[in-house]
N, C-alpha and C. Protein backbone atom coordinates (compact mmCIF):
# COMPACT_ATOMS: atom_id res chain seq x y z
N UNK A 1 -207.80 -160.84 35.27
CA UNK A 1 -206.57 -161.06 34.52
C UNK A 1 -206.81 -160.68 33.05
N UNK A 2 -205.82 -159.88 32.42
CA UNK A 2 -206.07 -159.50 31.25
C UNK A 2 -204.85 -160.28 30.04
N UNK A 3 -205.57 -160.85 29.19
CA UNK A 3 -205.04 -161.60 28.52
C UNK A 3 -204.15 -160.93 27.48
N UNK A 4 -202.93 -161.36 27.12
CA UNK A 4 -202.60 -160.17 25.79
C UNK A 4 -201.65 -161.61 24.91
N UNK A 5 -202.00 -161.21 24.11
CA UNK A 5 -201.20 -161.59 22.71
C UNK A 5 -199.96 -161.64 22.35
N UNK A 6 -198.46 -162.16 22.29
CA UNK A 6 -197.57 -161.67 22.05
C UNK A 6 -197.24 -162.16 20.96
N UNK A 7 -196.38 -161.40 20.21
CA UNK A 7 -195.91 -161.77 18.40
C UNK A 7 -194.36 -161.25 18.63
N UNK A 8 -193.70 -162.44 18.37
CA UNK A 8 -192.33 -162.22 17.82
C UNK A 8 -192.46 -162.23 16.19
N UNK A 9 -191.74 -161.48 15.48
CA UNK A 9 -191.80 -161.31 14.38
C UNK A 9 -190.18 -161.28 14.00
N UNK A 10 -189.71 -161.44 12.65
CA UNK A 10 -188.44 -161.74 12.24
C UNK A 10 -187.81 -160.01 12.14
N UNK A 11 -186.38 -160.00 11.60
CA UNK A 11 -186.46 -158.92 11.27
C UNK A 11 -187.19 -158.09 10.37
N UNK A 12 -187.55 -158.87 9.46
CA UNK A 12 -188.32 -158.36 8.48
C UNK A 12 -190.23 -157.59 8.47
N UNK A 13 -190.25 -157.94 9.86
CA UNK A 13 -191.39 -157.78 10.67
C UNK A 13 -192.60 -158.71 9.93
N UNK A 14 -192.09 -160.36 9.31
CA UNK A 14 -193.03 -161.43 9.54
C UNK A 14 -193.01 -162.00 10.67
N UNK A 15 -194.48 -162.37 11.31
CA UNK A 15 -194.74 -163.07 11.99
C UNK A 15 -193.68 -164.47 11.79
N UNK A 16 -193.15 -164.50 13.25
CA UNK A 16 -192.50 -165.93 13.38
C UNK A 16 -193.56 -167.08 14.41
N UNK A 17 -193.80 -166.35 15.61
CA UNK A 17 -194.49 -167.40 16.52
C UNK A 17 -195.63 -165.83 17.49
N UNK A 18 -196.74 -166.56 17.80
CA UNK A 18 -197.21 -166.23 18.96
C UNK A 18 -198.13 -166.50 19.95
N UNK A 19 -197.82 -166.01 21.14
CA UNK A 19 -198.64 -166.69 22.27
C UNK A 19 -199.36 -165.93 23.30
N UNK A 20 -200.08 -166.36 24.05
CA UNK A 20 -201.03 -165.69 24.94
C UNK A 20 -200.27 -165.71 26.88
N UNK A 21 -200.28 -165.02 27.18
CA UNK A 21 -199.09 -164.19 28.26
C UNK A 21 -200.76 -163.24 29.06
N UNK A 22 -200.36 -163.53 30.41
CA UNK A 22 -201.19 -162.34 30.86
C UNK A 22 -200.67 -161.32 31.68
N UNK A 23 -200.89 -159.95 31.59
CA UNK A 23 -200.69 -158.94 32.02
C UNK A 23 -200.44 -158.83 33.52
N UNK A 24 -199.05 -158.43 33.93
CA UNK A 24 -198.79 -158.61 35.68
C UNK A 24 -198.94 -156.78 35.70
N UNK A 25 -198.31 -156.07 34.64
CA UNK A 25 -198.13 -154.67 35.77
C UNK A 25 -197.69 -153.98 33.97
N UNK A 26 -197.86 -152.74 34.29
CA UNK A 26 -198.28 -152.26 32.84
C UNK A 26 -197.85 -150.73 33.35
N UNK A 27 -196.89 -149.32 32.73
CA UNK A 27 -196.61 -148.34 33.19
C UNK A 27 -196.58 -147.66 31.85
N UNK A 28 -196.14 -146.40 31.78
CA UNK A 28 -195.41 -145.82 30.26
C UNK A 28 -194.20 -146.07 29.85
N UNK A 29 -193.47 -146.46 31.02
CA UNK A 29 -192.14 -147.37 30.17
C UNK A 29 -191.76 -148.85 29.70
N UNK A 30 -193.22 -149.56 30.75
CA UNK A 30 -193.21 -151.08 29.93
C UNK A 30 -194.28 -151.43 30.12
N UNK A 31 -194.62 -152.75 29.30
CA UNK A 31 -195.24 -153.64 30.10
C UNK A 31 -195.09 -155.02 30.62
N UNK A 32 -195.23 -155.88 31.65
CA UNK A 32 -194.99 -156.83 31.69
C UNK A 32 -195.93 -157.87 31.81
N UNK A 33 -195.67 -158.81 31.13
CA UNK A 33 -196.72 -160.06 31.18
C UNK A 33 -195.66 -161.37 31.90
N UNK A 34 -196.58 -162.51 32.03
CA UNK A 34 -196.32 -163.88 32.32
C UNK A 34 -196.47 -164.29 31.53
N UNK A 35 -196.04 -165.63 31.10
CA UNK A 35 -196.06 -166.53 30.24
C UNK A 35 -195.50 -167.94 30.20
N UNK A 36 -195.84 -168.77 29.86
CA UNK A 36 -194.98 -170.36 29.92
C UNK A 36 -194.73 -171.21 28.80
N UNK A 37 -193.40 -171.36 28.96
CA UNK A 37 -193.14 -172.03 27.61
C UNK A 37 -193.77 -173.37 27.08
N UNK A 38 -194.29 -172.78 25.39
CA UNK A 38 -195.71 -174.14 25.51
C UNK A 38 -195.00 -174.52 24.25
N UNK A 39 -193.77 -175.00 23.87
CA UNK A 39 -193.02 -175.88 22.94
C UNK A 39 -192.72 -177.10 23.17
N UNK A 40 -192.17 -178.00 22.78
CA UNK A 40 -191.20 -178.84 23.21
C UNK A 40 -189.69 -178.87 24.08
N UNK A 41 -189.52 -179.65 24.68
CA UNK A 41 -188.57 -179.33 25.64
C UNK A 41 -187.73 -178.87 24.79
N UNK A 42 -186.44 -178.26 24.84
CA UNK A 42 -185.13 -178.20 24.39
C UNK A 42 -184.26 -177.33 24.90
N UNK A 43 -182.92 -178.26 24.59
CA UNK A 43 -181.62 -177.98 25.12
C UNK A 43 -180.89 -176.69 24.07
N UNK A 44 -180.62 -175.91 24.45
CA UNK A 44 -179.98 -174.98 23.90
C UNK A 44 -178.20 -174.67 24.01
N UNK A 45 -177.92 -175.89 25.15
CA UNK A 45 -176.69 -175.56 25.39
C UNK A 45 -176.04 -174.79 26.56
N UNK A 46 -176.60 -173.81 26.69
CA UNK A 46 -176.53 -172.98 27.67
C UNK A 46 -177.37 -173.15 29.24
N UNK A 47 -178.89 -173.35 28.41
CA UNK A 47 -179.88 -173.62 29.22
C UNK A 47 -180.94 -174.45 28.35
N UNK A 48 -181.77 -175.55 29.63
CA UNK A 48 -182.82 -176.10 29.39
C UNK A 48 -183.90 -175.54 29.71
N UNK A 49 -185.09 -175.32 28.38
CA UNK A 49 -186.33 -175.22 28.24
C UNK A 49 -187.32 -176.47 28.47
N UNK A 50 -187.65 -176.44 29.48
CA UNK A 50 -189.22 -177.47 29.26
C UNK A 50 -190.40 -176.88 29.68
N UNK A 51 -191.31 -177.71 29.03
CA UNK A 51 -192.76 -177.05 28.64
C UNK A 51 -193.59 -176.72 29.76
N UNK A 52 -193.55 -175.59 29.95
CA UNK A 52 -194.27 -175.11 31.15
C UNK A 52 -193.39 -174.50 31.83
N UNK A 53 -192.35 -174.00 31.46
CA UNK A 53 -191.60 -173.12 32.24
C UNK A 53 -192.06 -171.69 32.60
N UNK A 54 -191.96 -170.95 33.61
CA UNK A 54 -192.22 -169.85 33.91
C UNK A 54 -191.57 -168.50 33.10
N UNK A 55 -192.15 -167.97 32.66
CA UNK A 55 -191.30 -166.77 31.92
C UNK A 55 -192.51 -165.44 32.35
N UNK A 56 -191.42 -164.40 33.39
CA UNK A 56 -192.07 -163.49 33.29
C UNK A 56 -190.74 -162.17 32.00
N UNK A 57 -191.85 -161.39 31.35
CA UNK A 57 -191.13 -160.76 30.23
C UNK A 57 -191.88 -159.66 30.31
N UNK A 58 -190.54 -158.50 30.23
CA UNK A 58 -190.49 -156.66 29.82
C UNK A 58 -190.49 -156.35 28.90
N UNK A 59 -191.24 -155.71 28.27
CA UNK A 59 -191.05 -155.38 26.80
C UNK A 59 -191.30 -153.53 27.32
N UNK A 60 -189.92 -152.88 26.88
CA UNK A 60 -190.08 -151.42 27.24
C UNK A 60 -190.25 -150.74 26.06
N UNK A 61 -191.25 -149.75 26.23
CA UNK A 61 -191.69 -148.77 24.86
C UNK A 61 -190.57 -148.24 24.31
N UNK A 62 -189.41 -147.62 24.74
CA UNK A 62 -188.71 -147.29 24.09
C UNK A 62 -187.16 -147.75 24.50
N UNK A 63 -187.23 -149.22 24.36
CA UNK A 63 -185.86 -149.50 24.37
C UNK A 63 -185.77 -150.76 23.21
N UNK A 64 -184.52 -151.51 22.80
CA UNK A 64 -184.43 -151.69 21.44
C UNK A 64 -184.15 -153.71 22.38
N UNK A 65 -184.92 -153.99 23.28
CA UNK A 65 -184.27 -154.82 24.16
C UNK A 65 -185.84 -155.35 24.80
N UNK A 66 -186.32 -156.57 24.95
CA UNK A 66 -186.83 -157.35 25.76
C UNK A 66 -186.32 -158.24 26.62
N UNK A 67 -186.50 -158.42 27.95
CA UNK A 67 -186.52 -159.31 29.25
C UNK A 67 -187.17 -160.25 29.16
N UNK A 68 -186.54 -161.61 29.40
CA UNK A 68 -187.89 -162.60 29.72
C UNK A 68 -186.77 -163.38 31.03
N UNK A 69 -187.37 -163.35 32.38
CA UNK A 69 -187.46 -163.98 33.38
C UNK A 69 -187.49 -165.91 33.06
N UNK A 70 -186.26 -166.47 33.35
CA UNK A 70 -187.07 -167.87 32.82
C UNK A 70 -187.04 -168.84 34.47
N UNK A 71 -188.49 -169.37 34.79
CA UNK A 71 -188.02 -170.16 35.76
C UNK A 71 -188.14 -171.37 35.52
N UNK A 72 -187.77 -172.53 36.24
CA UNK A 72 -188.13 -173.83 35.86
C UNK A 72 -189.88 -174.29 36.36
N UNK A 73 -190.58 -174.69 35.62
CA UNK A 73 -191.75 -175.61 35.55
C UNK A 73 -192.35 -176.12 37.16
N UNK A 74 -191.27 -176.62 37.75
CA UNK A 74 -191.46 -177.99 38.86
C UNK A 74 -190.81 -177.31 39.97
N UNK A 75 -189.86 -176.73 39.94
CA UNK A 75 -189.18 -176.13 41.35
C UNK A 75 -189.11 -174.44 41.31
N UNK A 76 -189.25 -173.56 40.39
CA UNK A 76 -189.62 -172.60 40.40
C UNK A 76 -189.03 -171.50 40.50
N UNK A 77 -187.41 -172.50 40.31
CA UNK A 77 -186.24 -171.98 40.63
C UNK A 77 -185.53 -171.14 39.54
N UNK A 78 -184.93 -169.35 39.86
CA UNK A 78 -184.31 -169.18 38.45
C UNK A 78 -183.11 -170.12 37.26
N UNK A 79 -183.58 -170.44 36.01
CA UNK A 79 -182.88 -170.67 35.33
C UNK A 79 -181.82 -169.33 34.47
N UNK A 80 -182.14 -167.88 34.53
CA UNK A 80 -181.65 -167.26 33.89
C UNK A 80 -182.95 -166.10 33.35
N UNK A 81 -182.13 -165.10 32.82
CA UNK A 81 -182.60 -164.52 31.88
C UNK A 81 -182.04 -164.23 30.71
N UNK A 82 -183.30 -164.64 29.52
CA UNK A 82 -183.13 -163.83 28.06
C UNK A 82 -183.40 -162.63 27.43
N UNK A 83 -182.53 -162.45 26.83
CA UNK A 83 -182.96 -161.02 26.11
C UNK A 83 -182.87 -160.86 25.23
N UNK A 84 -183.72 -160.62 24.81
CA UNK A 84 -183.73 -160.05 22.84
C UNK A 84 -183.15 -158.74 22.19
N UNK A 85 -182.75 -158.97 21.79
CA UNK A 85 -182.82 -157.01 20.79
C UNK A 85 -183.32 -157.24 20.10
N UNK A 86 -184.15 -156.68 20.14
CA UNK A 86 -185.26 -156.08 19.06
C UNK A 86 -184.99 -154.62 18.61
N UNK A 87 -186.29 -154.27 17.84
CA UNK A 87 -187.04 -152.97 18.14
C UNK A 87 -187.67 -152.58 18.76
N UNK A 88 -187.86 -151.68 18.77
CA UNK A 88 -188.80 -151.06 20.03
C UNK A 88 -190.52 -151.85 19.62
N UNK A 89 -191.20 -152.60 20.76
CA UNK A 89 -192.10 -152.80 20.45
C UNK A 89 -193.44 -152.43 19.76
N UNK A 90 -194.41 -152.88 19.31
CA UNK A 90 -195.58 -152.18 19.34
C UNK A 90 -196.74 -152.67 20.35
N UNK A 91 -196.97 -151.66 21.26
CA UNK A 91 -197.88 -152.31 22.65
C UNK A 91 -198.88 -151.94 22.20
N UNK A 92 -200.03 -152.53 22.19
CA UNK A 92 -201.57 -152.06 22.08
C UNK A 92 -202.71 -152.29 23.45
N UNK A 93 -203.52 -152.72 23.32
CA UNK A 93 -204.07 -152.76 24.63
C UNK A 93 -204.29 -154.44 24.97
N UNK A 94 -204.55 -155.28 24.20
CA UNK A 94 -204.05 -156.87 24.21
C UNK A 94 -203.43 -157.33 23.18
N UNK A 95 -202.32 -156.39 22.90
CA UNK A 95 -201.18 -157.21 22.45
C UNK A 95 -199.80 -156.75 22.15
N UNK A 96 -198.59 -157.28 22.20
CA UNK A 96 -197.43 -156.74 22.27
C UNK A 96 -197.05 -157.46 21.16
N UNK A 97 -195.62 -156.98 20.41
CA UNK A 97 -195.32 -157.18 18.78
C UNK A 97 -193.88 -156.48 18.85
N UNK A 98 -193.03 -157.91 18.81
CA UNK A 98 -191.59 -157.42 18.71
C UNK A 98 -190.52 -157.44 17.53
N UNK A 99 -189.85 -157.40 16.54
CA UNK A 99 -189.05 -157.60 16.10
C UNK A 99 -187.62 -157.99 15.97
N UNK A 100 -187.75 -159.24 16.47
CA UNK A 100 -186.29 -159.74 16.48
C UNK A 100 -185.28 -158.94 15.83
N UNK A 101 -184.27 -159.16 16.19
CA UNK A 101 -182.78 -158.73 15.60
C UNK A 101 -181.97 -159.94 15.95
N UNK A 102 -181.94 -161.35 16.20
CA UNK A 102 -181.68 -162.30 16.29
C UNK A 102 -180.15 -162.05 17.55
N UNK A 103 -179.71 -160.88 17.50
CA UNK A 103 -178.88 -161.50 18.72
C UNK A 103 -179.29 -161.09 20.28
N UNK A 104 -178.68 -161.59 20.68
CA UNK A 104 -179.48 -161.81 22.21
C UNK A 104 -178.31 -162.00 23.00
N UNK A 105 -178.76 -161.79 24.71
CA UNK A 105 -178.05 -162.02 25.67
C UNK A 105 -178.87 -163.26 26.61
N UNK A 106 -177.93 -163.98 27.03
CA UNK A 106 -178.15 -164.81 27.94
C UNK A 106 -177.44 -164.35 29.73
N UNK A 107 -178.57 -163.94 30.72
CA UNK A 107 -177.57 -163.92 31.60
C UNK A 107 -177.98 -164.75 33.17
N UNK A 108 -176.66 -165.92 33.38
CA UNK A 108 -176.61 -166.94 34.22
C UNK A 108 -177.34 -166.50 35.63
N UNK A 109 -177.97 -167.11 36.52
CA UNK A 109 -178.44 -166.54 37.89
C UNK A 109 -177.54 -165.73 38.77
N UNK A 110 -176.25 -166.24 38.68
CA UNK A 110 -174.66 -165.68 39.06
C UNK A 110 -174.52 -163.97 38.31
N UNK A 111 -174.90 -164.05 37.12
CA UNK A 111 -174.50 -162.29 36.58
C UNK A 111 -173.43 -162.88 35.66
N UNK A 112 -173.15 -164.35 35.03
CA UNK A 112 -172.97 -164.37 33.90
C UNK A 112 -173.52 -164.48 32.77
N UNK A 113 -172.88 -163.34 31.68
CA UNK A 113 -173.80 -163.52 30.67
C UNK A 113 -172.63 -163.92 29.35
N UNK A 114 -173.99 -164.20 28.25
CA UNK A 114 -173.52 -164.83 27.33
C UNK A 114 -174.14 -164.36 25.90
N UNK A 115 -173.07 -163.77 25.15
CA UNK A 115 -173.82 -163.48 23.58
C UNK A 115 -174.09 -164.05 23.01
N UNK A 116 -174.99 -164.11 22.33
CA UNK A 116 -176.02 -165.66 21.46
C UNK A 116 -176.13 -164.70 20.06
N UNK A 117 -176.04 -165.74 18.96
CA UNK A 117 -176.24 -165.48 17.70
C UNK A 117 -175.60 -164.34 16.88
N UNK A 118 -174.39 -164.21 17.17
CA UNK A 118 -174.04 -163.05 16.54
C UNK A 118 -173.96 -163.01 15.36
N UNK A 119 -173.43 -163.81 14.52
CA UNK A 119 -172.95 -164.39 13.04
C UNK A 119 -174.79 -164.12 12.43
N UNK A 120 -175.27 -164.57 13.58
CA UNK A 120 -176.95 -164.38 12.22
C UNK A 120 -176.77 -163.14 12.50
N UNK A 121 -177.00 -162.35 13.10
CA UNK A 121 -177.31 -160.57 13.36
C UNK A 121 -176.67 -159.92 12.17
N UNK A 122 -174.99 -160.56 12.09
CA UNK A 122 -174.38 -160.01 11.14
C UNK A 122 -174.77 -160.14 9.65
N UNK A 123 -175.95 -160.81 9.49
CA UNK A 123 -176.13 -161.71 7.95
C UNK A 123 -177.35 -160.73 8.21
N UNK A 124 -178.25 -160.26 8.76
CA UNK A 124 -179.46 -158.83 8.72
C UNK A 124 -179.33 -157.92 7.85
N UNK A 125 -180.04 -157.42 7.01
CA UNK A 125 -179.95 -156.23 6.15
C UNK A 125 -180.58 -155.11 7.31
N UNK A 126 -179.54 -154.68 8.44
CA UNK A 126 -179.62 -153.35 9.21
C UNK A 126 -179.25 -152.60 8.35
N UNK A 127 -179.86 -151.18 8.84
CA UNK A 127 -178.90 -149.81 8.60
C UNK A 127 -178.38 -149.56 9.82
N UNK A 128 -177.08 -148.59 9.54
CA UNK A 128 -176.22 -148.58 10.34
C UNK A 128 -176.74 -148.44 11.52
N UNK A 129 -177.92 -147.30 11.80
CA UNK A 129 -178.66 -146.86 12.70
C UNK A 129 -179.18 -148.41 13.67
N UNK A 130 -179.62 -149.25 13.11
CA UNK A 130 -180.27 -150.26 13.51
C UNK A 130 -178.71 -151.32 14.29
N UNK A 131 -178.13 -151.19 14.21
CA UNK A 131 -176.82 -151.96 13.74
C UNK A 131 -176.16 -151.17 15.18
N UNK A 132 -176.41 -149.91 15.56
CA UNK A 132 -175.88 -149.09 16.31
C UNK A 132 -176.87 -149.38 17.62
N UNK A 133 -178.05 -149.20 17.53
CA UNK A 133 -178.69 -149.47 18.58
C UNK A 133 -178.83 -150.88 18.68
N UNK A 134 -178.84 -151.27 18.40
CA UNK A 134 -178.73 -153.11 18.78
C UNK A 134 -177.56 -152.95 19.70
N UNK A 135 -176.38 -152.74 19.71
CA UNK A 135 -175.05 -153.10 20.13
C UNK A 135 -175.20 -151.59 21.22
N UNK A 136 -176.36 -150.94 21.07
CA UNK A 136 -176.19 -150.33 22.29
C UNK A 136 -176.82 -150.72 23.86
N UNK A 137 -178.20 -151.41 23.10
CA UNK A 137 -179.10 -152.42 23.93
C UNK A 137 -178.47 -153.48 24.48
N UNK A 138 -177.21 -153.85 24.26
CA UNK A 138 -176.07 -155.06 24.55
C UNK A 138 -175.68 -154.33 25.92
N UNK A 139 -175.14 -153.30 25.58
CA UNK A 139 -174.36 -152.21 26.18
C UNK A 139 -174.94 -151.92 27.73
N UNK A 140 -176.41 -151.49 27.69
CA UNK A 140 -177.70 -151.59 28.26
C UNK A 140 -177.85 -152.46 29.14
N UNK A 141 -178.15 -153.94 28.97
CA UNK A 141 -178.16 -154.57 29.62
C UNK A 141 -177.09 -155.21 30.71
N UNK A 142 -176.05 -155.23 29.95
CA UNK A 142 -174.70 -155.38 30.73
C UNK A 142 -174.59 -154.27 31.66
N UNK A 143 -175.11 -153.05 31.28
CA UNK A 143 -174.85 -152.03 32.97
C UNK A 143 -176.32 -152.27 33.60
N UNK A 144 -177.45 -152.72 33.22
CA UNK A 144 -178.27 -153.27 34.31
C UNK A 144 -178.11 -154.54 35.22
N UNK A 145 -177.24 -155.56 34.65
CA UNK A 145 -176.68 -157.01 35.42
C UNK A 145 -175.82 -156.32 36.23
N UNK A 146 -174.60 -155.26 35.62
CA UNK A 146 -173.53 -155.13 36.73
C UNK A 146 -173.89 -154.17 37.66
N UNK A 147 -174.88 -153.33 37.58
CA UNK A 147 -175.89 -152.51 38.56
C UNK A 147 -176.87 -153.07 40.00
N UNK A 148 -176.83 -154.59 38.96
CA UNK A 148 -178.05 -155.86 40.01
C UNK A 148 -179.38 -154.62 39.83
N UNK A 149 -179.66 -153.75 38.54
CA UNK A 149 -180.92 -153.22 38.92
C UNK A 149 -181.93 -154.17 38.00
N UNK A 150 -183.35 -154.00 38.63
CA UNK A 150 -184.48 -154.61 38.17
C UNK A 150 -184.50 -154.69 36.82
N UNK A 151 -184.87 -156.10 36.46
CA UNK A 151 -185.28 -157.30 36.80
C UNK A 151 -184.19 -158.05 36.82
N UNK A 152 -182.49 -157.84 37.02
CA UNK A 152 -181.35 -158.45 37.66
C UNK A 152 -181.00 -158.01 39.05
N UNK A 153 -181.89 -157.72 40.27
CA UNK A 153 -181.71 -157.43 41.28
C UNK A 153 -181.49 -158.90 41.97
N UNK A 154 -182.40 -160.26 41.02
CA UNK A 154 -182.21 -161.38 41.88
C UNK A 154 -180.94 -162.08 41.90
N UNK A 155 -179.90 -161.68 41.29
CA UNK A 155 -178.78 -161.90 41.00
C UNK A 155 -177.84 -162.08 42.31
N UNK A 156 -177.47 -163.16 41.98
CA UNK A 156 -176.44 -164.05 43.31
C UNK A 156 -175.37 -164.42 43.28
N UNK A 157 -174.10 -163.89 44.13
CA UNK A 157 -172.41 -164.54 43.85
C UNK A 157 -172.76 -166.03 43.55
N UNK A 158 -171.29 -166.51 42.83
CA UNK A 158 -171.37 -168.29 42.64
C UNK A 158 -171.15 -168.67 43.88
């Protein structure tokens, strides 16, 4: 098992948080690690985080968008997936390094999803360019949920 490093970083590309994730499967268009959430529980509203939850997460070389798989801790069951927009990562050989863009998608086990944080995204010193691909990575993911292609293939009517 190969251990790797992950760094979320702000927009500004400071370090915000990071953690240790190990390597499931690794190509030229991504890589993916495991990981478990090692915070404190919390409610977000949408969905509950508790500590030790399963998160498997995509981070693709050239897309402006990370995946994280979330399962629950104890039953193993999907809670959803998150997604970031970012930037395009920086992958090295143990370690991955993302740059938030603070808005994100939430999408339900059903194939509902949900926009998170927009009002901060809008308060970002983007250039337009940045501002354009963010809202295209939105774009992106919404035709991979309504596609059911990987990693929303597990996707189930209500």
């Amino acid at each position: 098992m190969t251990a790797i490093t992950v760094i979320k970083r702000d927009a500004r590309g400071e370090d915000e948080l990071s953690y240790q994730a190990v390597l499931r499967e690794q190509n030229e268009e991504y890589i993916c690690v495991d990981a478990q959430f090692a915070l404190e529980d919390r409610d977000l509203g949408y969905i509950k985080l508790h500590r030790g939850d399963r998160f498997r997460e995509w981070f693709y070389s050239d897309r402006w968008f990370n995946i994280f798989r979330v399962a629950d801790v104890e039953t193993n069951l999907l809670k959803g997936w998150y997604c970031n927009i970012t930037r395009p990562p920086s992958i090295e050989a143990h370690q991955i390094a993302a740059e938030d863009l603070c808005l994100d998608v939430f999408i339900y086990p059903d194939g509902r999803t949900l926009l998170l944080d927009e009002d901060d995204f809008k308060e970002l010193k983007l250039t337009k360019h940045e501002v354009k691909k963010a809202w295209q990575a939105v774009a992106a993911i919404r035709r991979l949920v309504e596609k059911r292609l990987p990693p929303f293939d597990e996707i189930r009517a209500k």
